[in-house]
N, C-alpha and C. Protein backbone atom coordinates (compact mmCIF):
# COMPACT_ATOMS: atom_id res chain seq x y z
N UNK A 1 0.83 -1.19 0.00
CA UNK A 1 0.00 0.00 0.00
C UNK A 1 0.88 1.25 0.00
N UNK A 2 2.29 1.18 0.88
CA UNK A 2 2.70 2.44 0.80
C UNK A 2 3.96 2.68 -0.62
N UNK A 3 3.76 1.55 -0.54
CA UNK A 3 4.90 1.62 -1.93
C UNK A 3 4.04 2.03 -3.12
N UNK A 4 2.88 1.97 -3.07
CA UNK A 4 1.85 2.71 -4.34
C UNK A 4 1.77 4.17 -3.93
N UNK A 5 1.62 4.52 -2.88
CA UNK A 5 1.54 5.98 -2.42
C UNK A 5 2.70 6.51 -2.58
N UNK A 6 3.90 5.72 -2.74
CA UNK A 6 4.79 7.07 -2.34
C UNK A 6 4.85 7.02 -3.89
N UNK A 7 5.22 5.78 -5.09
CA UNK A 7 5.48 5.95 -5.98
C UNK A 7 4.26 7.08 -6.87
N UNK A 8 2.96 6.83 -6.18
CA UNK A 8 2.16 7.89 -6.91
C UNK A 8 2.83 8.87 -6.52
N UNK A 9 3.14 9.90 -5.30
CA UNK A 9 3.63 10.82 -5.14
C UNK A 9 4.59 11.12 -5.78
N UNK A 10 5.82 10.44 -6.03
CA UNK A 10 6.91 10.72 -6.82
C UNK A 10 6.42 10.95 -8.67
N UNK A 11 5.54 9.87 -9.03
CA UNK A 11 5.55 10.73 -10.28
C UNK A 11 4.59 12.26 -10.15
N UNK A 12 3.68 12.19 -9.68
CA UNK A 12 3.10 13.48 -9.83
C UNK A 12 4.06 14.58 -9.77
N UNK A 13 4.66 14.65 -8.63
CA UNK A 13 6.11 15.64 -8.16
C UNK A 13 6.88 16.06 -9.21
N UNK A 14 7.36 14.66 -9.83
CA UNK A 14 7.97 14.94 -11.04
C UNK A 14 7.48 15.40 -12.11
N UNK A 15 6.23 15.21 -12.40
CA UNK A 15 5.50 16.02 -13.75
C UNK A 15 5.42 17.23 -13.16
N UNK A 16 4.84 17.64 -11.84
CA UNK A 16 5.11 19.03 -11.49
C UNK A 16 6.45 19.79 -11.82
N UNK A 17 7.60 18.86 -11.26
CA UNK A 17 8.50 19.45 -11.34
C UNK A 17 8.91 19.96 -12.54
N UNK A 18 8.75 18.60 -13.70
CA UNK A 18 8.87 19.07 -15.37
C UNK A 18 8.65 20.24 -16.00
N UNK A 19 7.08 20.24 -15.25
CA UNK A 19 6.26 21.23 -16.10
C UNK A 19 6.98 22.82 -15.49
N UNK A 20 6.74 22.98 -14.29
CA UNK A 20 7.61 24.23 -13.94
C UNK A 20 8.79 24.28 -14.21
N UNK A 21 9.79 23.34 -14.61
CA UNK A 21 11.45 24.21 -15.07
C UNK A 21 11.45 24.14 -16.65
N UNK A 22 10.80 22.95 -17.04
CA UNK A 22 11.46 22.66 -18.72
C UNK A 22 10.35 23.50 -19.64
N UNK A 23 9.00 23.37 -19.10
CA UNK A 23 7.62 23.97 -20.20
C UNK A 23 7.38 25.20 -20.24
N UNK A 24 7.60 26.00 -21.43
CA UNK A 24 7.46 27.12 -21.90
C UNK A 24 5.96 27.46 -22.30
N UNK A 25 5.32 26.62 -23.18
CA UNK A 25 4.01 26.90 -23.23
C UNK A 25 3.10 26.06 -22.36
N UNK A 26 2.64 26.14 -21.30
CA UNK A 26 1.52 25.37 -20.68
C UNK A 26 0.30 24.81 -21.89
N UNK A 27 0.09 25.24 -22.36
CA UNK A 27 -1.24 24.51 -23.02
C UNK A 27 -0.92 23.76 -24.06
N UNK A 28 0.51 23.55 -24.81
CA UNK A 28 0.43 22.84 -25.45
C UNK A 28 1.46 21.61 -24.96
N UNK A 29 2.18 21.63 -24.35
CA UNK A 29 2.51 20.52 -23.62
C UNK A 29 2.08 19.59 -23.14
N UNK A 30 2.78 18.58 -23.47
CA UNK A 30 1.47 17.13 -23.17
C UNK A 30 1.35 16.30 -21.47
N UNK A 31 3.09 17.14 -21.40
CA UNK A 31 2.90 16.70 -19.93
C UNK A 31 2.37 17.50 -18.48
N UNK A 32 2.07 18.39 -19.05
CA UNK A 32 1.26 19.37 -18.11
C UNK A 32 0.06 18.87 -18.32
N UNK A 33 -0.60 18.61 -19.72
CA UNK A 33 -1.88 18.14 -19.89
C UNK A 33 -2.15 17.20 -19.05
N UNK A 34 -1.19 16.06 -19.31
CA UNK A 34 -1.36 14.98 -17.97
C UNK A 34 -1.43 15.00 -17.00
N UNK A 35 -0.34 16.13 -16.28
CA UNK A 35 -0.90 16.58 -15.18
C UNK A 35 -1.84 17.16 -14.73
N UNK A 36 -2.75 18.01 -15.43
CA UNK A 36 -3.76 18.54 -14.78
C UNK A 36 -4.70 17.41 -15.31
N UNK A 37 -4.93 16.65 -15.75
CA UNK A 37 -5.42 15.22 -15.84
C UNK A 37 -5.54 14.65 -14.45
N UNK A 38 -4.27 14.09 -14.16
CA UNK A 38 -4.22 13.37 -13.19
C UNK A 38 -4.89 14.27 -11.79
N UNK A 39 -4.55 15.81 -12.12
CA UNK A 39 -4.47 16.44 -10.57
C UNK A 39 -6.11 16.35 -10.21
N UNK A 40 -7.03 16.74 -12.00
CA UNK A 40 -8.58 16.59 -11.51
C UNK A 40 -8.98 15.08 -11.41
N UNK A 41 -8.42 14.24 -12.18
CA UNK A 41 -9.42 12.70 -12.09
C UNK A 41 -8.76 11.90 -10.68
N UNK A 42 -7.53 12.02 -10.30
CA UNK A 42 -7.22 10.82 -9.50
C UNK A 42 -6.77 11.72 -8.35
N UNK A 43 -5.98 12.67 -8.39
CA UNK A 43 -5.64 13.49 -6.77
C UNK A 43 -6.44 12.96 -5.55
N UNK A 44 -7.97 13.36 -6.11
CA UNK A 44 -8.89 13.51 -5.06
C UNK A 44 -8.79 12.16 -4.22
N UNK A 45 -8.97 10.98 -5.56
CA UNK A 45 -9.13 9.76 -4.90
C UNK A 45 -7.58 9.07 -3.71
N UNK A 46 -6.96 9.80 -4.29
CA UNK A 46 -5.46 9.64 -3.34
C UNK A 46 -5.53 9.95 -2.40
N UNK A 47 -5.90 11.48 -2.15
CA UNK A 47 -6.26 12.36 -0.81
C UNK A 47 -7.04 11.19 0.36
N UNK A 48 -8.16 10.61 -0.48
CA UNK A 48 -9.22 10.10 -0.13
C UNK A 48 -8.35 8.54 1.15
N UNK A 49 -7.93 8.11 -0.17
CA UNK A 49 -6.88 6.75 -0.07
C UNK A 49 -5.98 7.43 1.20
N UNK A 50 -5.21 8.12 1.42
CA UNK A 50 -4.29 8.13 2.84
C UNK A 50 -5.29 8.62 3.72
N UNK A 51 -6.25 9.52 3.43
CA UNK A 51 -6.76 9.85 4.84
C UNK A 51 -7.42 8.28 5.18
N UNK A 52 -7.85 7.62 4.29
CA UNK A 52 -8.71 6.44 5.29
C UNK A 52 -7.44 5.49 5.41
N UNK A 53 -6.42 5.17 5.04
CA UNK A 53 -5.25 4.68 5.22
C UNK A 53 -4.98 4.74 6.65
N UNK A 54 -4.31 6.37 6.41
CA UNK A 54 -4.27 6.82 7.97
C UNK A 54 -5.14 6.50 9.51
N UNK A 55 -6.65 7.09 8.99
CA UNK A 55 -7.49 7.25 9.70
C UNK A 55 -7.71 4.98 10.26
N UNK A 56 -7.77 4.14 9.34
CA UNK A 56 -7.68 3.03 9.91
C UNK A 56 -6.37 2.44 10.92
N UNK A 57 -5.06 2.91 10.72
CA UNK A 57 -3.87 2.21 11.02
C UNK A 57 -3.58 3.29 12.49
N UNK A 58 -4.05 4.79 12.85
CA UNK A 58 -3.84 5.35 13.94
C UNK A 58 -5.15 5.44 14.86
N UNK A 59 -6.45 5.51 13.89
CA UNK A 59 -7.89 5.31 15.04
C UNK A 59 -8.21 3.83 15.48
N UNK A 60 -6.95 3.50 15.56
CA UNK A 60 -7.65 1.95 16.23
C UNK A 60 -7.42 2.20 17.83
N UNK A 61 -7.88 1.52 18.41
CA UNK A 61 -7.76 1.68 20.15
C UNK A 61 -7.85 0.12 20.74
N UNK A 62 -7.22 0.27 21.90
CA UNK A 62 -7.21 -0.97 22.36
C UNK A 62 -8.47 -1.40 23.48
N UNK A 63 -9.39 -2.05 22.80
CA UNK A 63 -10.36 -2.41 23.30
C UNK A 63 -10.06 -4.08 24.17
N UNK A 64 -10.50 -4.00 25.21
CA UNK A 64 -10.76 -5.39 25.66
C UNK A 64 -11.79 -5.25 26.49
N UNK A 65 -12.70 -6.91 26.57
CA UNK A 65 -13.83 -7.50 27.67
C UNK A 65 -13.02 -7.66 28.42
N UNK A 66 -13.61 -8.18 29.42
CA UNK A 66 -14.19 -8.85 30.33
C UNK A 66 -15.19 -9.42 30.34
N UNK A 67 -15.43 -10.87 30.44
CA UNK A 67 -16.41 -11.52 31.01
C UNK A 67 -17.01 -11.88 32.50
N UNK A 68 -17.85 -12.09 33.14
CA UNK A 68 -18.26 -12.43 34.64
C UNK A 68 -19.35 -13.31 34.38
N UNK A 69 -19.01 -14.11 35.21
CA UNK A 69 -19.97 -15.15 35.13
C UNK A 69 -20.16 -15.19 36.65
N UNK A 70 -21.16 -16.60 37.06
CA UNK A 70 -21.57 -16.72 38.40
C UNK A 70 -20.35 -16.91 39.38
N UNK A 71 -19.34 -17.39 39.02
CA UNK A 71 -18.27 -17.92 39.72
C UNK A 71 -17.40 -16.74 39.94
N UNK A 72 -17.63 -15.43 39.66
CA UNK A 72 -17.25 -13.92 40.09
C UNK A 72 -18.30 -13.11 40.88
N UNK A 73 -19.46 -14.16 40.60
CA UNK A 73 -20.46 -13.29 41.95
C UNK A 73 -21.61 -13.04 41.30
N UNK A 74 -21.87 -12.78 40.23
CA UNK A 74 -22.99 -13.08 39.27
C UNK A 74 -24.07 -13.72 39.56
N UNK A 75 -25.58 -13.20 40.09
CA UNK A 75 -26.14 -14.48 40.34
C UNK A 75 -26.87 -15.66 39.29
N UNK A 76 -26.84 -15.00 38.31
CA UNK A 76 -27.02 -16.17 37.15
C UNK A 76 -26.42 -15.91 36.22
N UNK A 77 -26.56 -16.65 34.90
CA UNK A 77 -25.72 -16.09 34.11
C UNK A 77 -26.27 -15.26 32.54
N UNK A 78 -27.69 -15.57 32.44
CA UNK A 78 -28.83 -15.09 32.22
C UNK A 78 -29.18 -13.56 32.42
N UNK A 79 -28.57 -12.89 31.32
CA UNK A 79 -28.61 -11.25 32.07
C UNK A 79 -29.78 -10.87 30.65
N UNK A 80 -30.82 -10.21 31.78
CA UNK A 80 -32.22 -9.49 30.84
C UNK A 80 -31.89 -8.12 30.85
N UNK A 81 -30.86 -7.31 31.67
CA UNK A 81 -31.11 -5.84 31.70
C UNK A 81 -29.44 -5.80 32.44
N UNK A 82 -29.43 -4.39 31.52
CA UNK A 82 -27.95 -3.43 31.97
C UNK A 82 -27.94 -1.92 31.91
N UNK A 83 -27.69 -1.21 33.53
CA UNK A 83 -28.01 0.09 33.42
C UNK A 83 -26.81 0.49 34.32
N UNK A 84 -26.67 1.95 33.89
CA UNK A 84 -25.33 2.17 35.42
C UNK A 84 -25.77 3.53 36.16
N UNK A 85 -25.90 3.93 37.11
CA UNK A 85 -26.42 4.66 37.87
C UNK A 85 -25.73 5.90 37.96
N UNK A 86 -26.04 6.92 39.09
CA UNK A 86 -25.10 8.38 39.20
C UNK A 86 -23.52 7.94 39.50
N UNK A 87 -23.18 6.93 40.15
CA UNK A 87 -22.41 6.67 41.19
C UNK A 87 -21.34 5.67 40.01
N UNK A 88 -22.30 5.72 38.98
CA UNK A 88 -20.99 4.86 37.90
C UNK A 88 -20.92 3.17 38.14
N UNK A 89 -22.01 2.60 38.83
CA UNK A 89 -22.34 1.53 39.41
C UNK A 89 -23.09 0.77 37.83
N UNK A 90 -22.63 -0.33 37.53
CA UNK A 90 -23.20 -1.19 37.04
C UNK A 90 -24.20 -2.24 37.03
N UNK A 91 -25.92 -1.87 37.34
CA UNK A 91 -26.52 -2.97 37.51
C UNK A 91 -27.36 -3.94 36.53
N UNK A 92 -27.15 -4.88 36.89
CA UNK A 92 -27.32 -5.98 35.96
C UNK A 92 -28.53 -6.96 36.46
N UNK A 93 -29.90 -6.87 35.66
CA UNK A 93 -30.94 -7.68 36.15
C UNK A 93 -31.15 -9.28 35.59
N UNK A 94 -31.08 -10.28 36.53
CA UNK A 94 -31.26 -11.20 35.93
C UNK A 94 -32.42 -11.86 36.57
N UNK A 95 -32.75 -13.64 36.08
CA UNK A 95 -34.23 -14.19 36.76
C UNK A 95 -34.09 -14.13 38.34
N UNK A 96 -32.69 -13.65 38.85
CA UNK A 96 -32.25 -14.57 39.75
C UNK A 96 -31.97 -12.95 41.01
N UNK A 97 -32.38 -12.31 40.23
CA UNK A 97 -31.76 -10.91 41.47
C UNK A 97 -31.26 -9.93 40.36
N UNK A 98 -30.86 -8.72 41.42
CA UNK A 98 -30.15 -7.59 40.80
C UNK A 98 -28.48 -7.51 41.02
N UNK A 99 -27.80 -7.41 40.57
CA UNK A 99 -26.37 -7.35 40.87
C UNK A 99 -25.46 -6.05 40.45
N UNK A 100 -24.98 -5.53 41.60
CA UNK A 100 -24.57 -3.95 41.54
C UNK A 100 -23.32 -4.31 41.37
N UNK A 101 -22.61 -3.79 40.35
CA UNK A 101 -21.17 -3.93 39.87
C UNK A 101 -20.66 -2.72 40.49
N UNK A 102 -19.45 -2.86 41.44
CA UNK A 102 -18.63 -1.15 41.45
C UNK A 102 -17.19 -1.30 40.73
N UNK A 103 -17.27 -2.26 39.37
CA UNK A 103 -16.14 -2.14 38.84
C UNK A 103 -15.30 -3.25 39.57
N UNK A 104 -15.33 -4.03 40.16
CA UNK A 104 -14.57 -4.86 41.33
C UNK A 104 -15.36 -6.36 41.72
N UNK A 105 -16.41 -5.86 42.65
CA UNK A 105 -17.24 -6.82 43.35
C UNK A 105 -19.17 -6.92 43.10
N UNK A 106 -19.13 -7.60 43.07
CA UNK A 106 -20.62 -7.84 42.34
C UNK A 106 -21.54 -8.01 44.26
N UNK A 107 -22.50 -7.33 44.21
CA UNK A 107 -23.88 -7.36 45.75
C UNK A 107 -24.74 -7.85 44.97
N UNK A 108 -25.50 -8.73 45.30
CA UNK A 108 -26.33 -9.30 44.98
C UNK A 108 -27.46 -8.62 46.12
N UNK A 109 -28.75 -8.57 44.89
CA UNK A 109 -30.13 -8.15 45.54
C UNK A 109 -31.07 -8.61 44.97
N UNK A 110 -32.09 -9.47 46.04
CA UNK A 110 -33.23 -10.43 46.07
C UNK A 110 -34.40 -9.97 46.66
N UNK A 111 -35.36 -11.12 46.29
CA UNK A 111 -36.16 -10.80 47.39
C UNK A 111 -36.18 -11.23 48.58
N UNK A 112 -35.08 -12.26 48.91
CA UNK A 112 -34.57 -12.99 50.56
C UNK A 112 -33.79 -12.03 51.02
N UNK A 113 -33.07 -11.39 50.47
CA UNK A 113 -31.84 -9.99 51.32
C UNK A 113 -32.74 -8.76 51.14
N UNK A 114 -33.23 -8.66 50.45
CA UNK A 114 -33.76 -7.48 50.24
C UNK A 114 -34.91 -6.67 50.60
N UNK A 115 -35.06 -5.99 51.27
CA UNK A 115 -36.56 -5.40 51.63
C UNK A 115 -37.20 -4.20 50.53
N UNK A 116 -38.40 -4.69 50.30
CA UNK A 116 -38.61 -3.41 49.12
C UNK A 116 -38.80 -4.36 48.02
N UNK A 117 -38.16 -5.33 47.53
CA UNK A 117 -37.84 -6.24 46.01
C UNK A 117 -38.82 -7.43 46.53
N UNK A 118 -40.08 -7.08 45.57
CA UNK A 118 -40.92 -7.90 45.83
C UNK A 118 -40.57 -9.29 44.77
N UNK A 119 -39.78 -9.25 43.86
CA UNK A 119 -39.40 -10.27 43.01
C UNK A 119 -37.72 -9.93 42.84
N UNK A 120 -37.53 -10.79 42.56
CA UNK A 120 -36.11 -11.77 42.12
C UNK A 120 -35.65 -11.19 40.78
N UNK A 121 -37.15 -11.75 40.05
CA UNK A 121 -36.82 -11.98 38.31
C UNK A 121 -36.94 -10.20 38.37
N UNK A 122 -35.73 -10.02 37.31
CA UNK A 122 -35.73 -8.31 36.95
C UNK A 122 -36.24 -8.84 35.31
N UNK A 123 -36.54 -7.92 34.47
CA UNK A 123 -37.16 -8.52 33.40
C UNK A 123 -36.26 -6.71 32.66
N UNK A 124 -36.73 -5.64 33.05
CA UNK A 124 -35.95 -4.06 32.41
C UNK A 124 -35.97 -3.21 33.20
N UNK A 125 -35.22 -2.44 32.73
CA UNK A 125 -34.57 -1.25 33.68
C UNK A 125 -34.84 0.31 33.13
N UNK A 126 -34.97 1.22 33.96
CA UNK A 126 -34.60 2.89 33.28
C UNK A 126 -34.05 3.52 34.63
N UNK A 127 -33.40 4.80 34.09
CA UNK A 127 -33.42 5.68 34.95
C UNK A 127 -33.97 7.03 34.79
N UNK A 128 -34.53 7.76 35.97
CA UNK A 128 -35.27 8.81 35.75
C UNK A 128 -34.27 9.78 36.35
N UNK A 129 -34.58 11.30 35.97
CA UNK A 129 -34.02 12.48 35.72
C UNK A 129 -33.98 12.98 36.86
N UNK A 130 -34.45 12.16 37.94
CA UNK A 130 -33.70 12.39 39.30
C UNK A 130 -32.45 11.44 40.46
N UNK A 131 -32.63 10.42 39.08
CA UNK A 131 -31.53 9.63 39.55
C UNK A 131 -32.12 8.18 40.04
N UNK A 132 -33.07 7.86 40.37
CA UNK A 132 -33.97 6.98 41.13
C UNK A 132 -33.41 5.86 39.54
N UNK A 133 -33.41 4.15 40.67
CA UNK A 133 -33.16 3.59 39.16
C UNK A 133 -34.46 2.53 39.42
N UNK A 134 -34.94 2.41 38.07
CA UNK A 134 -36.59 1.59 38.01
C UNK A 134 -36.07 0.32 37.38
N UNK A 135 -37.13 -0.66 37.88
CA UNK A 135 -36.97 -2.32 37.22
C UNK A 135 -38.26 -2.33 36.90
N UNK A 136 -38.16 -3.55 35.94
CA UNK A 136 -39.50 -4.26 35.70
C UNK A 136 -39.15 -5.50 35.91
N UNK A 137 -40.25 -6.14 36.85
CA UNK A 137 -39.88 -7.43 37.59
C UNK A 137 -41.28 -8.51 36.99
N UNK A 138 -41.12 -9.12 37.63
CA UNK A 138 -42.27 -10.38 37.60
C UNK A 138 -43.41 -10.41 38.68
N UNK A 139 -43.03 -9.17 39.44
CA UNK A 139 -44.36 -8.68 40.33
C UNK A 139 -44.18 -7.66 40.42
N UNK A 140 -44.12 -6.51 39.55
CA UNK A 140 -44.50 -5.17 39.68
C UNK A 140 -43.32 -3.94 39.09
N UNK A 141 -43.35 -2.97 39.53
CA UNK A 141 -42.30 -2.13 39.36
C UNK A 141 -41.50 -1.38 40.37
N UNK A 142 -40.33 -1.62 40.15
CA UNK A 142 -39.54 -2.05 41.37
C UNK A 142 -38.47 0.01 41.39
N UNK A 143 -38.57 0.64 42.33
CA UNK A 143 -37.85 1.54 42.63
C UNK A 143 -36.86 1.38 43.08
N UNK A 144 -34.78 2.28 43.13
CA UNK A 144 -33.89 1.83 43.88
C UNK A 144 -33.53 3.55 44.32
N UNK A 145 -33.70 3.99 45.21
CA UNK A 145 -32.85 5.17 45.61
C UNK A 145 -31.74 5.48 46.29
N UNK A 146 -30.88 5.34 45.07
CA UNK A 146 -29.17 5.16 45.33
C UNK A 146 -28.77 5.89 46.72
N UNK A 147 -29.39 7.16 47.29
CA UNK A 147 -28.95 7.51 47.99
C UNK A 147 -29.54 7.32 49.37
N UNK A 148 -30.87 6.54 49.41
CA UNK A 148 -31.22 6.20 50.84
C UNK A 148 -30.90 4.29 50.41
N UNK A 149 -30.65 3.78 49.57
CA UNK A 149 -30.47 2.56 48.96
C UNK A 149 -31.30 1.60 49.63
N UNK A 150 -32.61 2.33 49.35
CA UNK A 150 -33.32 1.28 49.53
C UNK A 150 -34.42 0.45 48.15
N UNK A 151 -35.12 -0.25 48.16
CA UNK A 151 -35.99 -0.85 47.25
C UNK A 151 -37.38 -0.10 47.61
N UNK A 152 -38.01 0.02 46.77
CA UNK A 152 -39.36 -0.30 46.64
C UNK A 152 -40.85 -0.31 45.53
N UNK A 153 -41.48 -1.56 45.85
CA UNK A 153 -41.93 -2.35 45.08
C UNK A 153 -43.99 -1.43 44.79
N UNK A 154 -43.95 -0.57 43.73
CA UNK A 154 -44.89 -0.40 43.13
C UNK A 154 -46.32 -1.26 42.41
N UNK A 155 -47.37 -1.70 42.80
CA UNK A 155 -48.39 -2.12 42.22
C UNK A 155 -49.39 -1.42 42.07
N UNK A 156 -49.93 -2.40 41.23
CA UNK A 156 -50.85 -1.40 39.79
C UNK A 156 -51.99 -1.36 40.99
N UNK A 157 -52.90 -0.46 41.99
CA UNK A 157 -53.46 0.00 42.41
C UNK A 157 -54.28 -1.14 43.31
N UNK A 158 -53.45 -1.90 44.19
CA UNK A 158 -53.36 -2.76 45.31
C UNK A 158 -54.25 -3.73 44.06
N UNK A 159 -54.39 -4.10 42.80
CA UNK A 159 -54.40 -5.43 42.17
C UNK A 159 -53.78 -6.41 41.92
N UNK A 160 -52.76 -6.41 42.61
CA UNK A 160 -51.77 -7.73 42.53
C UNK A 160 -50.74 -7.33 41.94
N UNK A 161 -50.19 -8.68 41.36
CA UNK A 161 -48.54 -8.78 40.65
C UNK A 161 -49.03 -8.03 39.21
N UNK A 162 -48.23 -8.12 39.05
CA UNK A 162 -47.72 -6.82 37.36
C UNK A 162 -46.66 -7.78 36.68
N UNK A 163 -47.23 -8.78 35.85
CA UNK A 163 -45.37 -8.65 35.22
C UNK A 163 -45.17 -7.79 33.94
N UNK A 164 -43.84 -7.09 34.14
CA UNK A 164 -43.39 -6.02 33.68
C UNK A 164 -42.90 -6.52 32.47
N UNK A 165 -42.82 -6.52 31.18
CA UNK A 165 -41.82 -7.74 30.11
C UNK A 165 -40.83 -5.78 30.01
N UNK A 166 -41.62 -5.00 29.40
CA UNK A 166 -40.46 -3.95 29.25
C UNK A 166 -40.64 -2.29 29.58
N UNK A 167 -39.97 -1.89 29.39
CA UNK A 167 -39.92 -0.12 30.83
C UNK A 167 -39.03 0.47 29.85
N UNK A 168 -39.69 1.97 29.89
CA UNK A 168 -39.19 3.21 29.06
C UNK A 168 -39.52 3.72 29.57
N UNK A 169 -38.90 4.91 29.92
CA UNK A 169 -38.70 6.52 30.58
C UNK A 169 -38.65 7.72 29.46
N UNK A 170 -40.26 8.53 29.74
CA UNK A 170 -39.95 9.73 28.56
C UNK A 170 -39.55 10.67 29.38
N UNK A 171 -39.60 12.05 28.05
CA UNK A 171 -39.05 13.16 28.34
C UNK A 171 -39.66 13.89 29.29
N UNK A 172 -41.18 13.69 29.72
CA UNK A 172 -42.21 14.09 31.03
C UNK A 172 -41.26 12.90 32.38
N UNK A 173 -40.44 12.41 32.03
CA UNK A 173 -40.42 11.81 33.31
C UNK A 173 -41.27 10.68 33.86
N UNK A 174 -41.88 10.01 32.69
CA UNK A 174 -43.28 9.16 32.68
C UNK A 174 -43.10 7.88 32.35
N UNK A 175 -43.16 6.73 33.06
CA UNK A 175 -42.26 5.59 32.99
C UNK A 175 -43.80 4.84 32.56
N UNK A 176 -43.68 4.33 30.81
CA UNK A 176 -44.64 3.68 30.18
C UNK A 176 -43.97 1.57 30.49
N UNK A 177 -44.50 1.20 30.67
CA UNK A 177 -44.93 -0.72 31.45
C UNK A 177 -45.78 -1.25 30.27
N UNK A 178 -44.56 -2.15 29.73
CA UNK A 178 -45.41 -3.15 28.62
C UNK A 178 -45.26 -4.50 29.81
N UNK A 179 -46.57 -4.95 30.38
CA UNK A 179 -47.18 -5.83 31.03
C UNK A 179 -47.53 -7.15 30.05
N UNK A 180 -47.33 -8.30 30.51
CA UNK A 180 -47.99 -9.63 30.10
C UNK A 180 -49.06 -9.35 29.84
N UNK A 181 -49.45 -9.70 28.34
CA UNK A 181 -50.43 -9.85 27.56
C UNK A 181 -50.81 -8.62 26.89
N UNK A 182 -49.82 -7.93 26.69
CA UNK A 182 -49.82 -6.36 26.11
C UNK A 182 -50.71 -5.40 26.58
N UNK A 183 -50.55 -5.20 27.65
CA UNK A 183 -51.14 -4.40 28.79
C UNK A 183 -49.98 -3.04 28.67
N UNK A 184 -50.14 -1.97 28.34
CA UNK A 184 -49.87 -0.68 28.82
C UNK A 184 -50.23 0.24 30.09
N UNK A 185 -49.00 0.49 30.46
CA UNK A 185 -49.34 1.35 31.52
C UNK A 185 -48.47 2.50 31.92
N UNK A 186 -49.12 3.28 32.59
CA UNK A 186 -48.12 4.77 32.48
C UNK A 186 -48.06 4.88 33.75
N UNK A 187 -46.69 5.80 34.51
CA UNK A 187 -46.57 5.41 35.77
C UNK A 187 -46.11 7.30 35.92
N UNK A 188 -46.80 7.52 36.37
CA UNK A 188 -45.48 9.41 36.96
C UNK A 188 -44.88 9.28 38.13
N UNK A 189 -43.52 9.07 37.56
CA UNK A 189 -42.59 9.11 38.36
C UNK A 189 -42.24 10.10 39.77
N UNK A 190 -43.06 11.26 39.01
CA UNK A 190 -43.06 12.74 39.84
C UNK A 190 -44.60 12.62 41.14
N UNK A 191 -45.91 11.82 40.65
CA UNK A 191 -46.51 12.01 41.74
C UNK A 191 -46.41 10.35 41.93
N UNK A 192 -45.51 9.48 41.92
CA UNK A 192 -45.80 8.50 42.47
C UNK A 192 -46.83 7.65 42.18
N UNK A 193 -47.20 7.11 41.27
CA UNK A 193 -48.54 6.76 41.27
C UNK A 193 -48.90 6.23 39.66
N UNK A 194 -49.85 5.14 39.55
CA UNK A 194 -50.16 4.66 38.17
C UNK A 194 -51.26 5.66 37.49
C-alpha cells in the first residue's frame, strides 16, 4: 500500500516538477496536460486513499472484555437488563436478582436480602431524571434510591402482581410498562402513582 503511495507521489512531483522548469508553453505541452489530468481525475481519490489509510492504522484503540460469570459473583448467568447509575455503578438484572457492579465486586439483591424487592426476576430497567433507578420485575415495578439505597416495590393499584416484560422513561419523566399480555401502563414518576 505504501509503496503505491509514495510511488504515486513521486511521479506526480515529477511532472510538477517538469512542467515548472522545462515547459514554456503550458497549453500545449502534453505533460502538463497529464498533469492537470491526473491532478482533476485521480488526486482527489489519493487524498481520499491516505486519509482512510491513515485514519484506519492510527484510530484503532485498544479495546478489551471482560467476562463475569456466576463464579465472580454473578447471580445467574442469564442477564435481561444493563443500566449504570449516578455513582458509575453497574446494575445488571437477571431471573435470579439484581447485581450492583462497582467495577470490582458484584452485591447481589433479592427478594430474601432485600426489603422493598418484591421479586427476584428483573425482566428491564430505566433511569429517571432524578436519579432513582426503576426495574421491571415479575411482580410489579420495582424503585432503587441510590442515595437512601433502599428498594421499593410499586403495584398497579393494590391489584396484585404486574409482570413487567419492558420499561421506558420519557421526556415528562413518565415511565410507560409493557405488562404480560400487552397491557400498557403509564406510571409518573413525579406524583408517584399509576
Amino acid at each position: 500500500i505504501f509503496k503505491v503511495a509514495f510511488s504515486s507521489i513521486f511521479f506526480i512531483d515529477y511532472i510538477s516538477f517538469f512542467k515548472f522548469v522545462w515547459c514554456r508553453d503550458v497549453s500545449k505541452c502534453w505533460t502538463c496536460r497529464l498533469y492537470q489530468q491526473l491532478q482533476r481525475k485521480y488526486l482527489k481519490y489519493f487524498y481520499l486513499f491516505l486519509f482512510l489509510t491513515a485514519y484506519s492504522v492510527f484510530g484503532q484503540s485498544d479495546i478489551r472484555f471482560t467476562n463475569y460469570a456466576i463464579a465472580d459473583g454473578l447471580s445467574q448467568s442469564f442477564v435481561t437488563t444493563v443500566i449504570e447509575d449516578q455513582q458509575h455503578s453497574i446494575w445488571v438484572g437477571t431471573q435470579e436478582g439484581l447485581n450492583q457492579f462497582n467495577g470490582q465486586n458484584f452485591q447481589v439483591y433479592n427478594r430474601e436480602n432485600s426489603k422493598g424487592l418484591a421479586s427476584s426476576y428483573i425482566t428491564s430497567s430505566a433511569k429517571s431524571k432524578n436519579g432513582l433507578l426503576w426495574f421491571g420485575s415479575a411482580n410489579g415495578l420495582v424503585s432503587f434510591n441510590p442515595v437512601t439505597e433502599k428498594f421499593k416495590t410499586h403495584f398497579l393499584n393494590n391489584r396484585g402482581a404486574l409482570f413487567i416484560e419492558h420499561l421506558v422513561i420519557d421526556h415528562q419523566d413518565k415511565l410507560w410498562l409493557l405488562a404480560q399480555g400487552n397491557q400498557l401502563y403509564c406510571f409518573d414518576v413525579k406524583k408517584n402513582k399509576f
